[in-house]
C-alpha atoms as a PDB file:
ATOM      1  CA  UNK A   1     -24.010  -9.123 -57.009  1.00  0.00           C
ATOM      2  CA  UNK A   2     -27.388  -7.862 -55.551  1.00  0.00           C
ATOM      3  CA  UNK A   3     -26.088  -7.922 -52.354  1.00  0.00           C
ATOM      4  CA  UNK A   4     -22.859  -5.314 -53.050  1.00  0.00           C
ATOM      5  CA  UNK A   5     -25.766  -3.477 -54.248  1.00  0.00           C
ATOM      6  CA  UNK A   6     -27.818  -2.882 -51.649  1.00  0.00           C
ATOM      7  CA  UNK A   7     -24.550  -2.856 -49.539  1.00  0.00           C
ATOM      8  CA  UNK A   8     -23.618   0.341 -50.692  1.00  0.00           C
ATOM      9  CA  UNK A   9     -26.648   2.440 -49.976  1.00  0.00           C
ATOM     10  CA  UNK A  10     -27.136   1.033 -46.981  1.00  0.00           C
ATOM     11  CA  UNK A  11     -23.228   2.275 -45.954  1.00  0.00           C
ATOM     12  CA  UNK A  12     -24.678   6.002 -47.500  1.00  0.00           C
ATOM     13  CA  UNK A  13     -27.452   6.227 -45.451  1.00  0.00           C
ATOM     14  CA  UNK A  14     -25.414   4.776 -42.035  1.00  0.00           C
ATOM     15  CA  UNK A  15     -23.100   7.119 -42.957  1.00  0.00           C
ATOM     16  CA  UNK A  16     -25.375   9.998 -43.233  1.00  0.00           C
ATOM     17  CA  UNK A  17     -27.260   9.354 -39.588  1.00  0.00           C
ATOM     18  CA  UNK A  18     -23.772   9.148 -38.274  1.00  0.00           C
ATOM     19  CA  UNK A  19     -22.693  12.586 -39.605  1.00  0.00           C
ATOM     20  CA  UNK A  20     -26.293  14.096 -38.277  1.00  0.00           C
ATOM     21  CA  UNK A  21     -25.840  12.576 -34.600  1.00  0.00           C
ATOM     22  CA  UNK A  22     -22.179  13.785 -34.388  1.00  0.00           C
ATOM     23  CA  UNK A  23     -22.697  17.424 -35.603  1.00  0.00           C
ATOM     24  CA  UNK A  24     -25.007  18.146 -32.623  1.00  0.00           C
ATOM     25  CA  UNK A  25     -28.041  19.071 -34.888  1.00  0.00           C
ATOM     26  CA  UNK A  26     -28.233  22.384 -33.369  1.00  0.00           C
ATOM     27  CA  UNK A  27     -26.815  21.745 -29.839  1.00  0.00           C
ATOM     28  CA  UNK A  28     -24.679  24.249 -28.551  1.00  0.00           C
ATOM     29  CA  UNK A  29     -20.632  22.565 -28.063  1.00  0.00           C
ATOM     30  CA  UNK A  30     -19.416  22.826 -24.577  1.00  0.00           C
ATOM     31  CA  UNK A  31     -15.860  22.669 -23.182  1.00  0.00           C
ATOM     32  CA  UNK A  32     -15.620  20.383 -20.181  1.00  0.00           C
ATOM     33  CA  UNK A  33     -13.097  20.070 -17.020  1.00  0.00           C
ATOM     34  CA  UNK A  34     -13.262  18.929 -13.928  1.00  0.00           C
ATOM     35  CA  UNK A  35     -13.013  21.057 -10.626  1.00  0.00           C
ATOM     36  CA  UNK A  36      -9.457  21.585 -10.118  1.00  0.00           C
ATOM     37  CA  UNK A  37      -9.017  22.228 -13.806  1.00  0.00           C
ATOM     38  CA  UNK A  38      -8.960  25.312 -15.555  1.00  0.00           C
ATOM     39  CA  UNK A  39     -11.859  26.087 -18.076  1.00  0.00           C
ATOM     40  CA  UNK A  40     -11.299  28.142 -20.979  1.00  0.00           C
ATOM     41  CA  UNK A  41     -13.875  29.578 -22.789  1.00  0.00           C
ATOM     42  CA  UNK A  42     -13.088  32.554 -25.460  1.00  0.00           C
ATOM     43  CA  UNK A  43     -10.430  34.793 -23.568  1.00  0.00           C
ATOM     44  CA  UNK A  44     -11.847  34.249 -20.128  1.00  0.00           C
ATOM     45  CA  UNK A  45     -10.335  31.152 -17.608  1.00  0.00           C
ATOM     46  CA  UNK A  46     -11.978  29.797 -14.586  1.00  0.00           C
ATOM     47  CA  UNK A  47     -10.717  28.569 -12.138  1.00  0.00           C
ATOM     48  CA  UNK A  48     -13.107  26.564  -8.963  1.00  0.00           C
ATOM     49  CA  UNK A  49     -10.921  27.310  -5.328  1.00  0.00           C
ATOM     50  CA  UNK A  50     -13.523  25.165  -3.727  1.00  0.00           C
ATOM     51  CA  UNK A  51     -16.795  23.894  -3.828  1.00  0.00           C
ATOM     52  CA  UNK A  52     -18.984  22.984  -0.309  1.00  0.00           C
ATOM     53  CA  UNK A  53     -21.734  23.257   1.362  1.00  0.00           C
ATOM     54  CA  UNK A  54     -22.637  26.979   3.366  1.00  0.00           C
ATOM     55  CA  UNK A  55     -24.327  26.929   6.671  1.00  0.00           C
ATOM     56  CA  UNK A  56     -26.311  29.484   7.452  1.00  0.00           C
ATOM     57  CA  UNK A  57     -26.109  29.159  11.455  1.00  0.00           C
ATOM     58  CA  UNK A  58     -22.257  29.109  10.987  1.00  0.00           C
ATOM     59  CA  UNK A  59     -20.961  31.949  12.476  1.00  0.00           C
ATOM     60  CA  UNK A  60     -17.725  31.420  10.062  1.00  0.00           C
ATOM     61  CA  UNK A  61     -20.328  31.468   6.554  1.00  0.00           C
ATOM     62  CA  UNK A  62     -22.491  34.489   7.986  1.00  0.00           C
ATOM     63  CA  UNK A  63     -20.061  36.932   5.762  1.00  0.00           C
ATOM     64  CA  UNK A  64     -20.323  34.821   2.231  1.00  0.00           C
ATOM     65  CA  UNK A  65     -24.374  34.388   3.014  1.00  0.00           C
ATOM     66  CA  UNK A  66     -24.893  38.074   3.871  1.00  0.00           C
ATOM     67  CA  UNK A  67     -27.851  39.203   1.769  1.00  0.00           C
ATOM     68  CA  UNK A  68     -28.643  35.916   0.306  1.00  0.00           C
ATOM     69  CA  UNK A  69     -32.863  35.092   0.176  1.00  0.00           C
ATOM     70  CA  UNK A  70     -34.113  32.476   2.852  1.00  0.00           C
ATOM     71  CA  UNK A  71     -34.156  28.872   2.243  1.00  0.00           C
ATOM     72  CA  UNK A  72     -37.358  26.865   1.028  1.00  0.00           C
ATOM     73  CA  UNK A  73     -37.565  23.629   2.971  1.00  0.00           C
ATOM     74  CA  UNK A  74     -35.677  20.499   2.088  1.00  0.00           C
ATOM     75  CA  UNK A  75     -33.177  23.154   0.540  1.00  0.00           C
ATOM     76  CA  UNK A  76     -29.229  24.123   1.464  1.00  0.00           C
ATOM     77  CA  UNK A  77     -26.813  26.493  -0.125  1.00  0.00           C
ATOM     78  CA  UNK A  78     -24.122  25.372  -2.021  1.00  0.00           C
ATOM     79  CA  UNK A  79     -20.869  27.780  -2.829  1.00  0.00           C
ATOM     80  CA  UNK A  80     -19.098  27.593  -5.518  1.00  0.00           C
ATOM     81  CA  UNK A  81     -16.053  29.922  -5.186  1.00  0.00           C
ATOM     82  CA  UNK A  82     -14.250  30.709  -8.505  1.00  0.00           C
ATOM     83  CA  UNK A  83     -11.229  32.600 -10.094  1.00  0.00           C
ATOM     84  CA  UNK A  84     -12.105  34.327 -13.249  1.00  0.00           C
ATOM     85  CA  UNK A  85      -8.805  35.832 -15.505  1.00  0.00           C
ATOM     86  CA  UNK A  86      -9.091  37.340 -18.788  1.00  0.00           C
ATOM     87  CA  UNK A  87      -6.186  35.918 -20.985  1.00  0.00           C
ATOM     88  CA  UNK A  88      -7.626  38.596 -23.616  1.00  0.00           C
ATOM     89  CA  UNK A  89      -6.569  41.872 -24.907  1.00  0.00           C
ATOM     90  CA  UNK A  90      -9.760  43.640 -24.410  1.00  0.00           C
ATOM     91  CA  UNK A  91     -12.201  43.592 -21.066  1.00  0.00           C
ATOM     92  CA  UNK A  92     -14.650  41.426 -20.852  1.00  0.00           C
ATOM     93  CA  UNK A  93     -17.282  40.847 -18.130  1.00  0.00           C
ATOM     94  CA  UNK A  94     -18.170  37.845 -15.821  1.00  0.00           C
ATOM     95  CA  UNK A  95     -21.340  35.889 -17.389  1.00  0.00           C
ATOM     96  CA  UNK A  96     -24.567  35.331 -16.503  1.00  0.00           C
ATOM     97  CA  UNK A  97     -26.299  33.088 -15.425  1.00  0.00           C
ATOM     98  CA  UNK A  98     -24.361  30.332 -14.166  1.00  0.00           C
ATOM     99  CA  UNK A  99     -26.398  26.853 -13.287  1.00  0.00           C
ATOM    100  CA  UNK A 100     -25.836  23.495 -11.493  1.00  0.00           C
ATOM    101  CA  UNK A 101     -27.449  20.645 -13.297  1.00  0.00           C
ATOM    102  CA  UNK A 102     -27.786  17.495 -11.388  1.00  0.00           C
ATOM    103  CA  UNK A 103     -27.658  13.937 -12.772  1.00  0.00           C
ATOM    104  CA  UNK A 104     -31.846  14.223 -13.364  1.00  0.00           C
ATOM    105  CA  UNK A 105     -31.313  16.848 -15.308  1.00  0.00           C
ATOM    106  CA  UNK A 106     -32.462  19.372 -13.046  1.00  0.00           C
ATOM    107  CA  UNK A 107     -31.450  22.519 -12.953  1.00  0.00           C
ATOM    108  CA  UNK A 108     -30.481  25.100 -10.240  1.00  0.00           C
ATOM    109  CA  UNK A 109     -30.032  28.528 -11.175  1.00  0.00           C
ATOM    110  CA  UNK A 110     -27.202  31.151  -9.335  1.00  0.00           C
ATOM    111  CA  UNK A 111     -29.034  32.889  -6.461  1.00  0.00           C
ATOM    112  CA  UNK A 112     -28.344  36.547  -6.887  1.00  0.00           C
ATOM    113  CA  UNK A 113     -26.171  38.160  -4.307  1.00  0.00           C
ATOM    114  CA  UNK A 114     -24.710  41.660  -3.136  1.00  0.00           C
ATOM    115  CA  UNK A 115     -22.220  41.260  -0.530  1.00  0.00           C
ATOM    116  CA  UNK A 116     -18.378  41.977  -0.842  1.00  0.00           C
ATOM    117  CA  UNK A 117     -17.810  37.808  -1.617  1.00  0.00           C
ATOM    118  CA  UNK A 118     -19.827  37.514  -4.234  1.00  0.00           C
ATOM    119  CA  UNK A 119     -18.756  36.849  -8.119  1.00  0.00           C
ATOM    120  CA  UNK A 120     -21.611  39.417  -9.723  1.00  0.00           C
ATOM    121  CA  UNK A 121     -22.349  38.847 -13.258  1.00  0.00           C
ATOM    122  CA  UNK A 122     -21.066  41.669 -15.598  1.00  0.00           C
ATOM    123  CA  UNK A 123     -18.328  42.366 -13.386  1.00  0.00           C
ATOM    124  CA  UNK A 124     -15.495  43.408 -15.632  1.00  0.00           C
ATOM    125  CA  UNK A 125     -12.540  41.967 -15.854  1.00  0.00           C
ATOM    126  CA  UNK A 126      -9.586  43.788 -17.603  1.00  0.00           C
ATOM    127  CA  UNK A 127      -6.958  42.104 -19.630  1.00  0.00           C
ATOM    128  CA  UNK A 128      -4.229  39.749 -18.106  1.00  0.00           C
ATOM    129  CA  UNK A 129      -6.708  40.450 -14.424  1.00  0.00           C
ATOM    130  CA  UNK A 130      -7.917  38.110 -12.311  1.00  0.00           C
ATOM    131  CA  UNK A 131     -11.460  38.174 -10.665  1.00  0.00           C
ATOM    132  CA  UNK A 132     -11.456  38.822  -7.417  1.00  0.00           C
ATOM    133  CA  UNK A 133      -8.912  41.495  -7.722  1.00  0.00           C
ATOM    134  CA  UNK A 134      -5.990  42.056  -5.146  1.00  0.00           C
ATOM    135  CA  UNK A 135      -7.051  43.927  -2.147  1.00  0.00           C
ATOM    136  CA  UNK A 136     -10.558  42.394  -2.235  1.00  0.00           C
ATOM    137  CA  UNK A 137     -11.744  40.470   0.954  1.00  0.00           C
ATOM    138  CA  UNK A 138     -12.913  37.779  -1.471  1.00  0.00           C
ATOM    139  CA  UNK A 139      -8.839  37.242  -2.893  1.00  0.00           C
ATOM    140  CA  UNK A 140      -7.824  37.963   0.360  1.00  0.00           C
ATOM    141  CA  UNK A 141      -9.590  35.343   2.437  1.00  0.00           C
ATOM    142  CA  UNK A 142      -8.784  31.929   3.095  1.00  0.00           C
ATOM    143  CA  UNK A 143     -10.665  30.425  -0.470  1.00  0.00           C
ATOM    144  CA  UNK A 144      -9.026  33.333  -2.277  1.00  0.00           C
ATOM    145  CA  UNK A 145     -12.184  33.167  -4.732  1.00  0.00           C
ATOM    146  CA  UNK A 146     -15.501  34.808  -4.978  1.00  0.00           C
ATOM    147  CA  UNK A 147     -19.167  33.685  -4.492  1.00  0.00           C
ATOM    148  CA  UNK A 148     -21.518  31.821  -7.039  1.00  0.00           C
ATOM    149  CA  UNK A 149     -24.424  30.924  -4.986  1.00  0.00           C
ATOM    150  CA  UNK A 150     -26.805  28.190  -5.242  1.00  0.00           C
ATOM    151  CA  UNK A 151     -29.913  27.155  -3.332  1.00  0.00           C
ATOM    152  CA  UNK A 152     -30.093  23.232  -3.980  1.00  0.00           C
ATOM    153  CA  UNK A 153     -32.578  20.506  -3.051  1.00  0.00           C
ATOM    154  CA  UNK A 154     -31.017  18.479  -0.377  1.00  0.00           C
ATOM    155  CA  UNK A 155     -31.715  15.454  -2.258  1.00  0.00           C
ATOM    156  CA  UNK A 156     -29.535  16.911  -4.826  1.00  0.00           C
ATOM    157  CA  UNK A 157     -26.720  15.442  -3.230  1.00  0.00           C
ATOM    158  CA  UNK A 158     -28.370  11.867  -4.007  1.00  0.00           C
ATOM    159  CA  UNK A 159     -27.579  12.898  -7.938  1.00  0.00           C
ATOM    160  CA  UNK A 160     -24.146  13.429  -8.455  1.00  0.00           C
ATOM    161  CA  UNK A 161     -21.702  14.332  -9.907  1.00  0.00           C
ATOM    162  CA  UNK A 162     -23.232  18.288  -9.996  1.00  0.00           C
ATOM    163  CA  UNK A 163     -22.226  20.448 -13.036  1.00  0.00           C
ATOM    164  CA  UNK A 164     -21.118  23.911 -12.902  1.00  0.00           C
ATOM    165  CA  UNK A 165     -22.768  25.473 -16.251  1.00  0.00           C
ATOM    166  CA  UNK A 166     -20.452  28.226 -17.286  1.00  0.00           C
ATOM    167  CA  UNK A 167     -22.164  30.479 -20.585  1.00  0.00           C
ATOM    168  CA  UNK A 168     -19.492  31.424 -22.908  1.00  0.00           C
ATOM    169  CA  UNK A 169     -19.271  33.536 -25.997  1.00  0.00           C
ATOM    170  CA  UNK A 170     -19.674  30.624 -28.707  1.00  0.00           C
ATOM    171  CA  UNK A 171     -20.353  27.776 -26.220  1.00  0.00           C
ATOM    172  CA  UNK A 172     -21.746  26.427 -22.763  1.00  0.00           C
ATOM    173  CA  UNK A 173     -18.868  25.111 -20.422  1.00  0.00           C
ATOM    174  CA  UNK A 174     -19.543  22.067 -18.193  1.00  0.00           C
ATOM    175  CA  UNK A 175     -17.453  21.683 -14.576  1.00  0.00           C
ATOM    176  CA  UNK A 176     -17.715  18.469 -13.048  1.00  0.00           C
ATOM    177  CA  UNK A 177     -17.960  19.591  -9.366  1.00  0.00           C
ATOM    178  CA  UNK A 178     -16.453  17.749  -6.543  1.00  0.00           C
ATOM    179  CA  UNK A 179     -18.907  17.059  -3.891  1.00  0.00           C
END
């Protein structure tokens, strides 16, 4: 009989510390996909064309790195070229700041970047439109997608997968990136 007893609180408080670890205690809830996938969050879709590597004594990644800050050492530049539609009724614009996170938690933040490729945050984008629009070299050229740019540690690569960090209205999106 004593042990039914004790049985029972013992379930209440297990029960409790389960509820507390699952509700996120204050953690922000993120949507999740893998490159390839779409990723919803609120009214706005992205959509990764390609991720890779930009090198900046390529004569073909010149354009996309126009304008973009020199290198520390032990760094390279990573593109991430995205699709952003706005499955909305009203405009919205595209967020800021995106981030990579590696598997050691650290964290590389979008290099800002003027040239005619690149995805700027708080570009709008109208209802049922797509980011880049038609006409633009960035939906025009062969990725069809424009620019997030990263600088990343080369040993970055060492700690994969890399996570696209997408901010949202309500939540942080995760993109598993394929590297």
């Amino acid at each position: 009989m004593r042990r039914r007893l004790l049985i029972i609180p013992l379930l209440v408080l297990a029960l409790i510390g389960f509820a507390a670890a699952t509700s996120g205690c204050g953690d922000e809830p993120t949507a999740e996909a893998k490159e390839g996938e779409p990723l919803e969050l609120g009214d706005l879709e992205y959509s990764i064309q390609i991720t890779r590597e930009l090198n900046r004594f390529s004569p073909e990644d010149a354009a996309y790195l126009a304008g973009a800050p020199p290198l520390r050492p032990a760094q390279e530049y990573l593109g991430v070229f995205m699709q952003v539609t706005n499955n909305g009724e009203e405009a919205a614009v595209v967020p800021n700041p995106f981030e990579i996170v590696d598997t050691r938690d650290r964290v590389y933040e979008q290099v800002p970047l003027d040239n005619e490729w690149a995805l700027k945050p708080g570009t709008p984008v109208l209802p049922d439109e797509t980011v880049p629009g038609p006409e633009t070299p960035a939906k025009n050229g062969p990725i069809e997608g424009s620019l997030i740019l990263f600088a990343i540690d080369e040993a970055a690569n060492e700690n994969r997968p890399l996570v696209l960090e997408v901010p949202g209205p309500d939540e942080v999106g995760e993109i598993v990136l394929d590297l």
